[in-house]
PDB file of N, CA and C in Angstrom:
ATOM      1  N   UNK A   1     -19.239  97.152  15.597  1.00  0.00           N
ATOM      2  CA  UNK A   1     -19.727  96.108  14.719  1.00  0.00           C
ATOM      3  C   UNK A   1     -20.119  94.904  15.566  1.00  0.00           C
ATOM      4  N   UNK A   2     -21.128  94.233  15.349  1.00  0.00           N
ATOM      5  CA  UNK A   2     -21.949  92.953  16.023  1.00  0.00           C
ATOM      6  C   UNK A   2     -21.375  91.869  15.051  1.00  0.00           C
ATOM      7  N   UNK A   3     -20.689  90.944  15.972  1.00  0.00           N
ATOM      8  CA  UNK A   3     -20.968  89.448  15.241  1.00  0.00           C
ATOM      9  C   UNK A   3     -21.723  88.263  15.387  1.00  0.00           C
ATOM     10  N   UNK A   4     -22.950  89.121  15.602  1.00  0.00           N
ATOM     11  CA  UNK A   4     -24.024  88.019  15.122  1.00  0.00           C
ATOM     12  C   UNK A   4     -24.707  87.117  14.134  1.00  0.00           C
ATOM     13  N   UNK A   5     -24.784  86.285  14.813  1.00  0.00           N
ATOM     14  CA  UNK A   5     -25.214  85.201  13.361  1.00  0.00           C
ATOM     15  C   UNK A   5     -26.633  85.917  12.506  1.00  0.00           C
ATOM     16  N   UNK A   6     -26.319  86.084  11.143  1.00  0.00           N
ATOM     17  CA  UNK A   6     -27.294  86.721  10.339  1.00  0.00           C
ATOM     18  C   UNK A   6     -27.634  85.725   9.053  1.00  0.00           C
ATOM     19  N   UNK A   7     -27.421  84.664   8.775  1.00  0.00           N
ATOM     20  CA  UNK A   7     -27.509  83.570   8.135  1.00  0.00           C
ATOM     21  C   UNK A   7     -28.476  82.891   8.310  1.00  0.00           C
ATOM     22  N   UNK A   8     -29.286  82.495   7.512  1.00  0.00           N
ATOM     23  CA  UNK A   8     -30.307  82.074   8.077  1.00  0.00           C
ATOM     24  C   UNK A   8     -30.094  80.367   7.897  1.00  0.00           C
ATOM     25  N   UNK A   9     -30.340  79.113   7.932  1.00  0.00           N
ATOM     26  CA  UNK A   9     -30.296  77.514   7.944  1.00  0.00           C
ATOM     27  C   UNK A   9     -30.520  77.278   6.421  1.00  0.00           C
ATOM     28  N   UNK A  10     -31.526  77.935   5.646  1.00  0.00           N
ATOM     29  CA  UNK A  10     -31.285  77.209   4.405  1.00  0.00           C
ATOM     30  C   UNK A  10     -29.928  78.025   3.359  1.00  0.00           C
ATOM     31  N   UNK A  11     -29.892  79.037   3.774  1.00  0.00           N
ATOM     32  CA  UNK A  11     -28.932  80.420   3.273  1.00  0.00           C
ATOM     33  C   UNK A  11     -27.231  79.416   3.218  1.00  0.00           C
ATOM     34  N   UNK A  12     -27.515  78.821   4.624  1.00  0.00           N
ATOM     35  CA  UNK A  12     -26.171  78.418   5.151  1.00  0.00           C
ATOM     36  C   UNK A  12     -25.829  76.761   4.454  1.00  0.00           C
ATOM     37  N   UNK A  13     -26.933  76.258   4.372  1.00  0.00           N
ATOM     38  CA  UNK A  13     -26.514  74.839   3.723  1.00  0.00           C
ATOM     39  C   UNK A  13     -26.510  75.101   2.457  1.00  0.00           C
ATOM     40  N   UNK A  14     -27.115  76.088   1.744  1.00  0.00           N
ATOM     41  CA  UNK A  14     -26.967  76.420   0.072  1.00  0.00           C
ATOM     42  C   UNK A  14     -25.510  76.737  -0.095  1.00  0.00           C
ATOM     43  N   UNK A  15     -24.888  77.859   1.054  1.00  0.00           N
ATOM     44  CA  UNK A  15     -23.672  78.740   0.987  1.00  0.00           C
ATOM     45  C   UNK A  15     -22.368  77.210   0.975  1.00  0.00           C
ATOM     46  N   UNK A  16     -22.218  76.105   2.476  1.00  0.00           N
ATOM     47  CA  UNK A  16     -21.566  75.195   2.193  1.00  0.00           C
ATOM     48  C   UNK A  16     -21.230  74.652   0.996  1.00  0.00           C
ATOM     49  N   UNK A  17     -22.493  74.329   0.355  1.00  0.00           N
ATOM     50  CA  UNK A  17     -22.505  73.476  -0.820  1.00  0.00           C
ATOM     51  C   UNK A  17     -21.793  74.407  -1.618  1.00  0.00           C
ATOM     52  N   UNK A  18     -21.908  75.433  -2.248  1.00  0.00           N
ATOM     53  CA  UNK A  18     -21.591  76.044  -3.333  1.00  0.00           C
ATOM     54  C   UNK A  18     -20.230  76.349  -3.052  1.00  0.00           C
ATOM     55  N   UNK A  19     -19.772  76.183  -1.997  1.00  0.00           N
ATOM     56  CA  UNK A  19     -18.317  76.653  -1.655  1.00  0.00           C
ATOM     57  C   UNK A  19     -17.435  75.902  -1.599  1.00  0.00           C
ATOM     58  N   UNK A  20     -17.545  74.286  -1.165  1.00  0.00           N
ATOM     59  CA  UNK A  20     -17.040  73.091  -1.533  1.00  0.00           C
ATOM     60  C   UNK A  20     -17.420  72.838  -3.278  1.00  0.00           C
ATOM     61  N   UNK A  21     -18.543  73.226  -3.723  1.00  0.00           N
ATOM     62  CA  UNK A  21     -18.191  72.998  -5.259  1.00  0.00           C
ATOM     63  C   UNK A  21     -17.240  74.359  -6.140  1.00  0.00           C
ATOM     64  N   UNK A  22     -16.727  75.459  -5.402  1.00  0.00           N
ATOM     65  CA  UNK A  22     -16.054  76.000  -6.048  1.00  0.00           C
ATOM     66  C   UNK A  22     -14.413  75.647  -5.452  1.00  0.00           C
ATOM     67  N   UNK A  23     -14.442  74.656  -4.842  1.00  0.00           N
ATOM     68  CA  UNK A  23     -12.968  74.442  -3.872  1.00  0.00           C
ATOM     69  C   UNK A  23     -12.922  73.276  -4.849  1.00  0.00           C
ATOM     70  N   UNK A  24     -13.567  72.430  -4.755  1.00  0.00           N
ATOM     71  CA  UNK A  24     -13.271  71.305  -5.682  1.00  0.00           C
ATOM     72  C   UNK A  24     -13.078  71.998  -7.073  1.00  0.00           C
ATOM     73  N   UNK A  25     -13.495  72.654  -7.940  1.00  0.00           N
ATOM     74  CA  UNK A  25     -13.449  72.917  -8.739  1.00  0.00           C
ATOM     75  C   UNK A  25     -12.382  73.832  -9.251  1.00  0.00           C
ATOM     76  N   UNK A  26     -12.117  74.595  -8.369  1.00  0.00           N
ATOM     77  CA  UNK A  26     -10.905  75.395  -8.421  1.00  0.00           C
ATOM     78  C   UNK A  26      -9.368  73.869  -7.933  1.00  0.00           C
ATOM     79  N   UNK A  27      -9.800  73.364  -7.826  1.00  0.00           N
ATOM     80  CA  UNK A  27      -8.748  72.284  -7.329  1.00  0.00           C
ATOM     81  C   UNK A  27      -8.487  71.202  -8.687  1.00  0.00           C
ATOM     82  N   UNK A  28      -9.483  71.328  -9.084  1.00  0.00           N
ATOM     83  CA  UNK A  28      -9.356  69.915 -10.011  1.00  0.00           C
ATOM     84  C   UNK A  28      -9.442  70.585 -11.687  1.00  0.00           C
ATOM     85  N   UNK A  29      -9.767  71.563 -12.159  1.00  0.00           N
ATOM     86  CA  UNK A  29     -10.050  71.893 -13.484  1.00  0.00           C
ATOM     87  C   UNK A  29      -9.600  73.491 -13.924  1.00  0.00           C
ATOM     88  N   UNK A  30      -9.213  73.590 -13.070  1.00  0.00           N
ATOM     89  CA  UNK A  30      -8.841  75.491 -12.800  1.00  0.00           C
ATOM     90  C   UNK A  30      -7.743  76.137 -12.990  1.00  0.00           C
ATOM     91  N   UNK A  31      -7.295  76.832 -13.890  1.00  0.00           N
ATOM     92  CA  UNK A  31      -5.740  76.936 -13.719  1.00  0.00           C
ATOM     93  C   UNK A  31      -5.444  78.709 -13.573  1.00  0.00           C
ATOM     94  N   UNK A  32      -4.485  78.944 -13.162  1.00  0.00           N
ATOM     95  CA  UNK A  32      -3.928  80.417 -12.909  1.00  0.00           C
ATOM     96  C   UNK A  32      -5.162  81.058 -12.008  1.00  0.00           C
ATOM     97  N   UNK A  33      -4.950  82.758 -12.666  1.00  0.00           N
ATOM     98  CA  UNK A  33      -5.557  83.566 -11.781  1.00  0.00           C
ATOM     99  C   UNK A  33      -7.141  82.920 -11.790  1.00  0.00           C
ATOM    100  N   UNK A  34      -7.726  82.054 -12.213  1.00  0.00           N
ATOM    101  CA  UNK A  34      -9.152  81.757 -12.291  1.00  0.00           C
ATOM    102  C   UNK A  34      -9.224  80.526 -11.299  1.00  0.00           C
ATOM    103  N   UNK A  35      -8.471  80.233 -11.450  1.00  0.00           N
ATOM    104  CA  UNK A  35      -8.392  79.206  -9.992  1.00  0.00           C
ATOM    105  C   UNK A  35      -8.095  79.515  -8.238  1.00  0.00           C
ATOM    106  N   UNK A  36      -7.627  80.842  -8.492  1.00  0.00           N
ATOM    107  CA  UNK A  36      -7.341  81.960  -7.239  1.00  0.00           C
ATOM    108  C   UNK A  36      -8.545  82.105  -6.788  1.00  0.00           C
ATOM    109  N   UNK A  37      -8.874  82.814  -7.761  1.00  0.00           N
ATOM    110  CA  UNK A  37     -10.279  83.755  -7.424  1.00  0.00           C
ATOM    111  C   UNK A  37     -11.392  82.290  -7.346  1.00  0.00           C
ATOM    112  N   UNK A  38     -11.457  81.159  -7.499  1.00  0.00           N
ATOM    113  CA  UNK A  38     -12.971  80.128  -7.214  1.00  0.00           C
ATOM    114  C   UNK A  38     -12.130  79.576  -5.847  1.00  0.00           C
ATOM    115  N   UNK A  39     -11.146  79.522  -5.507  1.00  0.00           N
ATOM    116  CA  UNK A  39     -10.351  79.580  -4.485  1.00  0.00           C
ATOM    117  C   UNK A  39     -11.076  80.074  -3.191  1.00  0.00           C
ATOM    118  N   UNK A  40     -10.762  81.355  -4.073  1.00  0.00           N
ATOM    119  CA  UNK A  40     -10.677  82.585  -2.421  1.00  0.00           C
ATOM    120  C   UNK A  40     -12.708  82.728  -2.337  1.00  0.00           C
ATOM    121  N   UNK A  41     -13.424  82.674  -3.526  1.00  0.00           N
ATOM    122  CA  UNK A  41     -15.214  82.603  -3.498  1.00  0.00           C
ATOM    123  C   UNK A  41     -14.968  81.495  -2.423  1.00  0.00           C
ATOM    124  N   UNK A  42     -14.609  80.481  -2.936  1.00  0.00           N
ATOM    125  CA  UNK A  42     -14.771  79.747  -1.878  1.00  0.00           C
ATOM    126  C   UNK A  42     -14.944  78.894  -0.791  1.00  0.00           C
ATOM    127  N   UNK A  43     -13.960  79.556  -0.465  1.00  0.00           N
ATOM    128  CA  UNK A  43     -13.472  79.592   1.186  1.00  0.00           C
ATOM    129  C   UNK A  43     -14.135  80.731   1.924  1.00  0.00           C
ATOM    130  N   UNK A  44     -14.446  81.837   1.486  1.00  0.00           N
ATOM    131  CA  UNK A  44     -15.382  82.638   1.613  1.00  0.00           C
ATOM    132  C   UNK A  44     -16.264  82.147   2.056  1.00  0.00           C
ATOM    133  N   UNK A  45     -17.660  81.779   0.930  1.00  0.00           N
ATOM    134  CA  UNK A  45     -18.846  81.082   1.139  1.00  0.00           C
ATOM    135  C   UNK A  45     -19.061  80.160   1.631  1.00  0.00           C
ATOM    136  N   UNK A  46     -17.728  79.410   1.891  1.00  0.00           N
ATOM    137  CA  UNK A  46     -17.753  78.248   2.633  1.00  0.00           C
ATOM    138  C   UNK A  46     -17.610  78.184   4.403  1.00  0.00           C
ATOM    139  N   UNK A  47     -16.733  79.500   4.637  1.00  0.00           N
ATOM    140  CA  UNK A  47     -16.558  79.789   6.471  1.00  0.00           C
ATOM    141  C   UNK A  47     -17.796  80.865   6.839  1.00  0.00           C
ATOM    142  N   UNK A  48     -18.635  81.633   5.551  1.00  0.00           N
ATOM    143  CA  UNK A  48     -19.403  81.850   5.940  1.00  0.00           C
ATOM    144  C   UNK A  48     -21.075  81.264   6.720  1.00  0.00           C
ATOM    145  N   UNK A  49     -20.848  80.016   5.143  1.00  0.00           N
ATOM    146  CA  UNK A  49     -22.210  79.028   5.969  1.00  0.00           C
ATOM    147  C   UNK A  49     -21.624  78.122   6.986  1.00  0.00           C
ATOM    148  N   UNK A  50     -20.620  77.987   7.242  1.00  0.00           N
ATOM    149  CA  UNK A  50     -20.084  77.609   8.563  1.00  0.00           C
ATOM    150  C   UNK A  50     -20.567  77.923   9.703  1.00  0.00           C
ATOM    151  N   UNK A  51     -19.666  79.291  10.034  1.00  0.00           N
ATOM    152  CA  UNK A  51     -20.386  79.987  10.963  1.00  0.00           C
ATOM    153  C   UNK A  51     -21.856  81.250  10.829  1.00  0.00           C
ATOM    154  N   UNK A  52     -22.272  80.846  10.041  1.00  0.00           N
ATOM    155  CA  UNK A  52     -23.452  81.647  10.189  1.00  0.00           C
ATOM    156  C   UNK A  52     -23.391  83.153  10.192  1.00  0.00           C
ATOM    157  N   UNK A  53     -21.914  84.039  10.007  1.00  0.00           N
ATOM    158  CA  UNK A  53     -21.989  85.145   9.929  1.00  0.00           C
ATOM    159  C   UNK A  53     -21.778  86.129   8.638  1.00  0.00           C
ATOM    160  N   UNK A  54     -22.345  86.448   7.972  1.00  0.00           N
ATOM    161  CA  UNK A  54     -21.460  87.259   7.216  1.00  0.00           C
ATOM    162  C   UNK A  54     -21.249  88.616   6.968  1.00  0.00           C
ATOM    163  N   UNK A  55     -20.203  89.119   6.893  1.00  0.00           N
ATOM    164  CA  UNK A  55     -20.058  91.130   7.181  1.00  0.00           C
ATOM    165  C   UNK A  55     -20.344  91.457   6.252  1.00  0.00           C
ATOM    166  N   UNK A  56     -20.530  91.048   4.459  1.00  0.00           N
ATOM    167  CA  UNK A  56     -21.687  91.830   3.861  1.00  0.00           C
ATOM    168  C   UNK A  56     -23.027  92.218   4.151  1.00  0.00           C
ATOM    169  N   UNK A  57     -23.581  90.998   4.298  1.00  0.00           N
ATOM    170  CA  UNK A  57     -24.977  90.991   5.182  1.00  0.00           C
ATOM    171  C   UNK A  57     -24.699  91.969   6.210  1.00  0.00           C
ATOM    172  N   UNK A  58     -24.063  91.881   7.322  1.00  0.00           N
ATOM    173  CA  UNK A  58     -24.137  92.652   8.654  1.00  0.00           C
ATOM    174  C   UNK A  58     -23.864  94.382   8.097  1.00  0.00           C
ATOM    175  N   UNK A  59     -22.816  94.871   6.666  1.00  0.00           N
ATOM    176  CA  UNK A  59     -22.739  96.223   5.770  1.00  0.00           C
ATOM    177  C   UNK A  59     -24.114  96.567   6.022  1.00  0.00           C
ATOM    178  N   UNK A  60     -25.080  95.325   5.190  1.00  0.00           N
ATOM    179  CA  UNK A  60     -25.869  96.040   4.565  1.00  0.00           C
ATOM    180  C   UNK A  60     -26.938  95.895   5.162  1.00  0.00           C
ATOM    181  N   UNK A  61     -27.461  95.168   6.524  1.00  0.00           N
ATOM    182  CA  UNK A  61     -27.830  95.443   7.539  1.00  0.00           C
ATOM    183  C   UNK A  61     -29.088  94.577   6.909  1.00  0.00           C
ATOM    184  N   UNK A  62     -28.448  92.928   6.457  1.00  0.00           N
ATOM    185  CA  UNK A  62     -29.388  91.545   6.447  1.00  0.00           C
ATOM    186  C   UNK A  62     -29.324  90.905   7.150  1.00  0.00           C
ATOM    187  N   UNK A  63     -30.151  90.220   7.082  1.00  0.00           N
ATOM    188  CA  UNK A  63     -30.652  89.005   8.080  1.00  0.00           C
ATOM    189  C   UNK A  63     -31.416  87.997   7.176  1.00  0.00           C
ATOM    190  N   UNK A  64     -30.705  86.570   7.014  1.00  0.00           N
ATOM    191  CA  UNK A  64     -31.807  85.916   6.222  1.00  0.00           C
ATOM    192  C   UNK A  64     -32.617  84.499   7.343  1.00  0.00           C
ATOM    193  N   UNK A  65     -32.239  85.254   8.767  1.00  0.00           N
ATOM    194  CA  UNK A  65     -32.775  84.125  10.111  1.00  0.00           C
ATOM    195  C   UNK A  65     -33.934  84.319   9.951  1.00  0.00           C
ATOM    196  N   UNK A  66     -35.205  83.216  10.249  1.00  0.00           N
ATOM    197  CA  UNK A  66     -36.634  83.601  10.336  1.00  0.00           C
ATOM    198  C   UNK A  66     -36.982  84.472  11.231  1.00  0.00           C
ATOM    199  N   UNK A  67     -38.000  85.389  11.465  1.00  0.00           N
ATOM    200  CA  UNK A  67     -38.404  86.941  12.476  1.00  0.00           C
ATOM    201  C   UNK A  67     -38.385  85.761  14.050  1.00  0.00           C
ATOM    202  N   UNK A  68     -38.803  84.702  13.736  1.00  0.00           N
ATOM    203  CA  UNK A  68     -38.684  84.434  15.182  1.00  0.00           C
ATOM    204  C   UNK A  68     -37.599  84.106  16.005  1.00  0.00           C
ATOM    205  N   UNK A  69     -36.525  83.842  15.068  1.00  0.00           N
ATOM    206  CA  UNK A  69     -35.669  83.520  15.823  1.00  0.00           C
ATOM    207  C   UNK A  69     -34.957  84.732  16.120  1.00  0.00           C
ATOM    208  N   UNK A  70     -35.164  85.889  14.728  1.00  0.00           N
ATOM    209  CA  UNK A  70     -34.239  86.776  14.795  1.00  0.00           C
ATOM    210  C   UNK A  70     -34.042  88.290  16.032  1.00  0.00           C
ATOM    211  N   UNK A  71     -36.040  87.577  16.535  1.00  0.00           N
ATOM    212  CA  UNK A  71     -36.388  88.830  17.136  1.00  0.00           C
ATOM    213  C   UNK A  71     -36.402  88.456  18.647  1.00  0.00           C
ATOM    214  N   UNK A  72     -36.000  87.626  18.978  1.00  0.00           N
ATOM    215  CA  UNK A  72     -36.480  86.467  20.056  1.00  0.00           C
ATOM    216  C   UNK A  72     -35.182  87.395  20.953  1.00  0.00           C
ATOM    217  N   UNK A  73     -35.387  87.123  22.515  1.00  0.00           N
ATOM    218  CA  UNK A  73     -34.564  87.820  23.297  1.00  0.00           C
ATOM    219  C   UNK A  73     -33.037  87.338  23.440  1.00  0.00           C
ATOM    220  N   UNK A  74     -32.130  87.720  23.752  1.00  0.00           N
ATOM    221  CA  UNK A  74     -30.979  86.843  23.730  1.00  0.00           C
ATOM    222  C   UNK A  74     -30.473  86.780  24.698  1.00  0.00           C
ATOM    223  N   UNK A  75     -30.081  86.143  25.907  1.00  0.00           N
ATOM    224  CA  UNK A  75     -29.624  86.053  26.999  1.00  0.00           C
ATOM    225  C   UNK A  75     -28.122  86.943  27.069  1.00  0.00           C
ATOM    226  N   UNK A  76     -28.219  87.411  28.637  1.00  0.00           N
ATOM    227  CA  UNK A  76     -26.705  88.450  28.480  1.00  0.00           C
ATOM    228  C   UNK A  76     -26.414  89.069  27.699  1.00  0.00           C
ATOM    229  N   UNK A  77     -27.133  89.807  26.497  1.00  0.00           N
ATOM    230  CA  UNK A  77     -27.029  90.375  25.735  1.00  0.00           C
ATOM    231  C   UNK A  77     -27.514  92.214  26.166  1.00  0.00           C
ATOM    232  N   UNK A  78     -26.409  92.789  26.063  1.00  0.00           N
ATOM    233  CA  UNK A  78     -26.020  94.206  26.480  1.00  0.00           C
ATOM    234  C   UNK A  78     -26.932  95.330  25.425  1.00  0.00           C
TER     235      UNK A  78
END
């Protein structure tokens, strides 16, 4: 398995946002198992647009980086 960044810049600032509004939200209005689960979404969606990786995407063999960056050579890369 590769952990390369497969996220693309707008993918990743949409993913932040929505993941701090389900942390806040699961924090402030949320109670029991429904507050788990907007919890665990995310923190999810949220370390994903972080770091730019995510292992669904990499399952299902996406990429939402533009072709140029995605195809571009990568230094030390085996």
């Amino acid at each position: 398995m590769r952990f390369e960044r497969n996220v693309g810049l707008a993918d990743r600032a949409i993913r932040v946002a929505a993941g701090v509004a389900a942390i806040a939200l699961a924090s402030s209005s949320l109670d029991g198992l429904l507050a788990v689960l907007a919890w665990a979404v995310g923190l999810d969606v949220l370390l994903t647009g972080a770091t730019g990786f995510s292992l669904l995407y990499n399952t299902f063999d996406l990429d939402t980086r533009p072709a140029a960056v995605r195809d571009a050579p990568r230094p030390f890369a085996s």
